[in-house]
Each structure stands twice: as C-alpha cells, then as structure tokens.
C-alpha atoms as a PDB file:
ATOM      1  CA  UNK A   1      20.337 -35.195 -30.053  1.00  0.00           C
ATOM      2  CA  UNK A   2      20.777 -35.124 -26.474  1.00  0.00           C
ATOM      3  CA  UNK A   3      20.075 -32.277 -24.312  1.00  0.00           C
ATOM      4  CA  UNK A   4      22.620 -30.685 -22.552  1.00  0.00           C
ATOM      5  CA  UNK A   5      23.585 -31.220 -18.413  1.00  0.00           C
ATOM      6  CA  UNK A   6      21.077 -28.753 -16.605  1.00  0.00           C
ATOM      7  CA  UNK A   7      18.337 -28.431 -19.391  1.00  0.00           C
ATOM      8  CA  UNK A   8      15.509 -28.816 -17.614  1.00  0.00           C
ATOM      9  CA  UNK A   9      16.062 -26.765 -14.761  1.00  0.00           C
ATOM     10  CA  UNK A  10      16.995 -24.203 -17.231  1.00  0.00           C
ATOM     11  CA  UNK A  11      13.614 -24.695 -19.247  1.00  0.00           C
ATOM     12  CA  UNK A  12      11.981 -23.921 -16.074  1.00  0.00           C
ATOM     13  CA  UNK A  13      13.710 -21.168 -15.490  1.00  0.00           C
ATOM     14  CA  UNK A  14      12.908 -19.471 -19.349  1.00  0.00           C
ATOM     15  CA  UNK A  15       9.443 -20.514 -18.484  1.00  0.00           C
ATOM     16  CA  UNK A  16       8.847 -18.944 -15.094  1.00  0.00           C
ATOM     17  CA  UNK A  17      10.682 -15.283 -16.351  1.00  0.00           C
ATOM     18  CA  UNK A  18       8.439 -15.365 -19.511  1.00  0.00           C
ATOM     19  CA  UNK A  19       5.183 -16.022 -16.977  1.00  0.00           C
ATOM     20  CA  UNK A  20       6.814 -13.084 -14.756  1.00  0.00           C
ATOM     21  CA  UNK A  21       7.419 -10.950 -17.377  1.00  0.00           C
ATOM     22  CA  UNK A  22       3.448 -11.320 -18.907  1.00  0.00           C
ATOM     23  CA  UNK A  23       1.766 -11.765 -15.203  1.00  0.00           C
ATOM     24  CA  UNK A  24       3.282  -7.993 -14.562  1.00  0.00           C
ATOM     25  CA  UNK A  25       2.536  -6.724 -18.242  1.00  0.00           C
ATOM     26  CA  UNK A  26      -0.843  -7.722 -17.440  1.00  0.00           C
ATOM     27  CA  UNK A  27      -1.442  -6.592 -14.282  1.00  0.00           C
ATOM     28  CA  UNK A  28      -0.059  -2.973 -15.474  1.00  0.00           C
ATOM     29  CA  UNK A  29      -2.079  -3.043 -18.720  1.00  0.00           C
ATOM     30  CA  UNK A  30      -5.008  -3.843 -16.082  1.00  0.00           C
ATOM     31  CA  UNK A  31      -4.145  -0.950 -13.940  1.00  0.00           C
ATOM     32  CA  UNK A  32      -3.541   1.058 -16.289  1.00  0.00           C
ATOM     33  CA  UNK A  33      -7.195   0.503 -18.112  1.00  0.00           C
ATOM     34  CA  UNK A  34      -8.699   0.755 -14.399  1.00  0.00           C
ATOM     35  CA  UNK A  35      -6.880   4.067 -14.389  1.00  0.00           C
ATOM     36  CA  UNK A  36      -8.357   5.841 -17.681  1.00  0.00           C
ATOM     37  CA  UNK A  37     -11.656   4.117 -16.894  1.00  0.00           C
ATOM     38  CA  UNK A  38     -12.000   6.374 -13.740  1.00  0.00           C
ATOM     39  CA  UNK A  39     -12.139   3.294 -11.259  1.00  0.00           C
ATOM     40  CA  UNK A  40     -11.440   3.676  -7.636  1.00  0.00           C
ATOM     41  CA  UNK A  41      -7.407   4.610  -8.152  1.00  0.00           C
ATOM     42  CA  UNK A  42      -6.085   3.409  -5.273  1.00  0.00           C
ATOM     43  CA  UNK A  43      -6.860  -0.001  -6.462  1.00  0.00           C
ATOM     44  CA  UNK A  44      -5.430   1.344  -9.447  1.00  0.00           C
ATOM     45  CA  UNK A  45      -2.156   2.119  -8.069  1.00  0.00           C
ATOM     46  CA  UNK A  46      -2.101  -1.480  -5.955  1.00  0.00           C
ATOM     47  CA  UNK A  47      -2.769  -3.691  -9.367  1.00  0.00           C
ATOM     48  CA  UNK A  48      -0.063  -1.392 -11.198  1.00  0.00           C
ATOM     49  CA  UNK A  49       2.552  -1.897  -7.951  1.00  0.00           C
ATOM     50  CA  UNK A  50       1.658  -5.422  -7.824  1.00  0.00           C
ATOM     51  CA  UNK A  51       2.568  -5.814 -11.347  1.00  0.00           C
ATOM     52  CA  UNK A  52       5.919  -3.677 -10.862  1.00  0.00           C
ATOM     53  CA  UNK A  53       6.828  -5.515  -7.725  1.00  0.00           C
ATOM     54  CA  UNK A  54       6.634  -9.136 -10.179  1.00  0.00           C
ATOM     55  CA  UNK A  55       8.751  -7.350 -12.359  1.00  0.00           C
ATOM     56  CA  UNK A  56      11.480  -6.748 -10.184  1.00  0.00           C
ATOM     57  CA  UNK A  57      11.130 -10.309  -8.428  1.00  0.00           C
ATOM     58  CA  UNK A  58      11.427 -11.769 -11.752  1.00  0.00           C
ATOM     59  CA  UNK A  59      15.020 -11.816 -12.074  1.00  0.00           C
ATOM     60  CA  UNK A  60      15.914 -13.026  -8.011  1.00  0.00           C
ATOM     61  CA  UNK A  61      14.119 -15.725  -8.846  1.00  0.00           C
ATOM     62  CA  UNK A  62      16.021 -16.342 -12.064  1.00  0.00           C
ATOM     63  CA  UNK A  63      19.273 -16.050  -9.721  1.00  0.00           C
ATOM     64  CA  UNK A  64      17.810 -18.598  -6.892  1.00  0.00           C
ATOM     65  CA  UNK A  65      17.318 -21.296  -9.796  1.00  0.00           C
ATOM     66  CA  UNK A  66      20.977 -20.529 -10.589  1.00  0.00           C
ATOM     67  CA  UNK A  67      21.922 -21.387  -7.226  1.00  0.00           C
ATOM     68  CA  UNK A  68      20.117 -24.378  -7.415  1.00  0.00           C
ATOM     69  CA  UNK A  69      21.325 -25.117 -10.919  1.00  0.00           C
ATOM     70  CA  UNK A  70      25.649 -24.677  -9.698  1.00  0.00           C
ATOM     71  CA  UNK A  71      24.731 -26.556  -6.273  1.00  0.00           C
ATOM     72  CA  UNK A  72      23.603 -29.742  -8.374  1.00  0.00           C
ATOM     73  CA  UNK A  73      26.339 -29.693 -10.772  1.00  0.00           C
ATOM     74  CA  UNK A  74      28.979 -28.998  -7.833  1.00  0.00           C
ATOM     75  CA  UNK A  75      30.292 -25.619  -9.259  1.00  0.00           C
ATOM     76  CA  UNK A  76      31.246 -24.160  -5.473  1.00  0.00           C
ATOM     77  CA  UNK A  77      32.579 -21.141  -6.764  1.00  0.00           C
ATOM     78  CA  UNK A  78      29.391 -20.241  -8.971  1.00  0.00           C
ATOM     79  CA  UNK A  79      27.431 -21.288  -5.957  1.00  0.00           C
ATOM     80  CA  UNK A  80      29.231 -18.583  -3.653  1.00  0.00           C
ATOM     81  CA  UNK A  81      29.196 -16.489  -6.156  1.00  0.00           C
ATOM     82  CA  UNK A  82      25.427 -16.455  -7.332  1.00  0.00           C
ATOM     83  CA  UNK A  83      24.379 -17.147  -3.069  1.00  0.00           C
ATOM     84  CA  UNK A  84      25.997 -14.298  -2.460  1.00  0.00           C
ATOM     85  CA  UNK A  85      23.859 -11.998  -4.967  1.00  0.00           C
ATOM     86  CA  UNK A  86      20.757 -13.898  -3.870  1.00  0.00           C
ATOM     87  CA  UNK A  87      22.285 -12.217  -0.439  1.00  0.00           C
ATOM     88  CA  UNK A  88      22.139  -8.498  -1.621  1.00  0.00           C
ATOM     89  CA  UNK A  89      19.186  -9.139  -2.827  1.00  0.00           C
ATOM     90  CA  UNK A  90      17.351 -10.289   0.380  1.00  0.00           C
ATOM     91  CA  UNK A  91      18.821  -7.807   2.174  1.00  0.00           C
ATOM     92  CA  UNK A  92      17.983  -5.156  -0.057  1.00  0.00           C
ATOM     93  CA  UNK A  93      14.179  -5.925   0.211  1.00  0.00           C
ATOM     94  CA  UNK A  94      14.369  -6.231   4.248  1.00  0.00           C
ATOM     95  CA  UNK A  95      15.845  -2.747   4.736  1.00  0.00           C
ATOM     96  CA  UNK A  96      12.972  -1.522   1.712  1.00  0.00           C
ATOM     97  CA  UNK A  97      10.129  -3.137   3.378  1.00  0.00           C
ATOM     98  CA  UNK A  98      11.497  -1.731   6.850  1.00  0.00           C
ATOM     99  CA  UNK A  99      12.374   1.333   5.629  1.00  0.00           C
ATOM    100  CA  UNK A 100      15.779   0.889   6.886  1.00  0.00           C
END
C-alpha cells in the first residue's frame, strides 16, 4: 500500500510530540523525586519548569511542522491560516519573557 502525500513529515511530527511529551514527564518525575529527596529546591523548581516549559513548546512546534507541511503541498490558505497561529504564539512568549 502506498503511503499517503505528507507521511513522512507527519511521522516526524508524531515522533517529536511523543519525545516532547516523555522529555517533560521525565524531567518533572526528576524534579519531583529531587523535591521529596530534600535536594537543593531551587534546582528542583528549574528541572520541574524546564520540563513544563517542553510541555507547552510541544504543540508550537507541532503547528510550525504544519506550516511546513501546507507550504509544500501549496495549501495557501492553511498556510495563512496555521502562520498566523505560529504568530500568536511568538508573540505571546516575547511579551511573557519581557514581561510585557
């Protein structure tokens, strides 16, 4: 059987939210177990954000492979469309990390 139009980039993009999704279920397990162990919690708290912050990137990326994905099958209106969230996104995390 022959794969469908787009497969690949669309394995890729399973693949890379089910390494997001583990990466930050690991790094909050870790934190978590650095926590109850009575490590230094301020390292703690930065391997549990780090693992949050993966979480939450997870899903822009999933959107920038879409992009990619409509641009190479010439679906403009998808490509506005799914540029334009990749937008909101960006500018989302400027004014967080500038506390704008």
């Amino acid at each position: 059987m022959n794969e469908p139009d787009g497969m690949p980039l669309q394995t890729l993009a399973a693949r890379l939210m089910l390494a997001g999704v583990t990466s930050s279920a690991a790094c909050m397990a870790v934190g978590l177990l650095m926590y109850l162990g009575l490590a230094d919690l301020s390292t703690a708290n930065a391997v549990v954000t780090f693992g949050l912050i993966v979480l939450m990137a997870t899903p822009a990326v999933r959107v920038a492979i879409s992009v990619l994905e409509a641009l190479r099958t010439g679906d403009w209106l998808f490509v506005a469309l799914t540029a334009s969230v990749v937008l909101v996104l960006g500018l989302t995390l400027g004014l967080a990390l500038t506390g704008g």
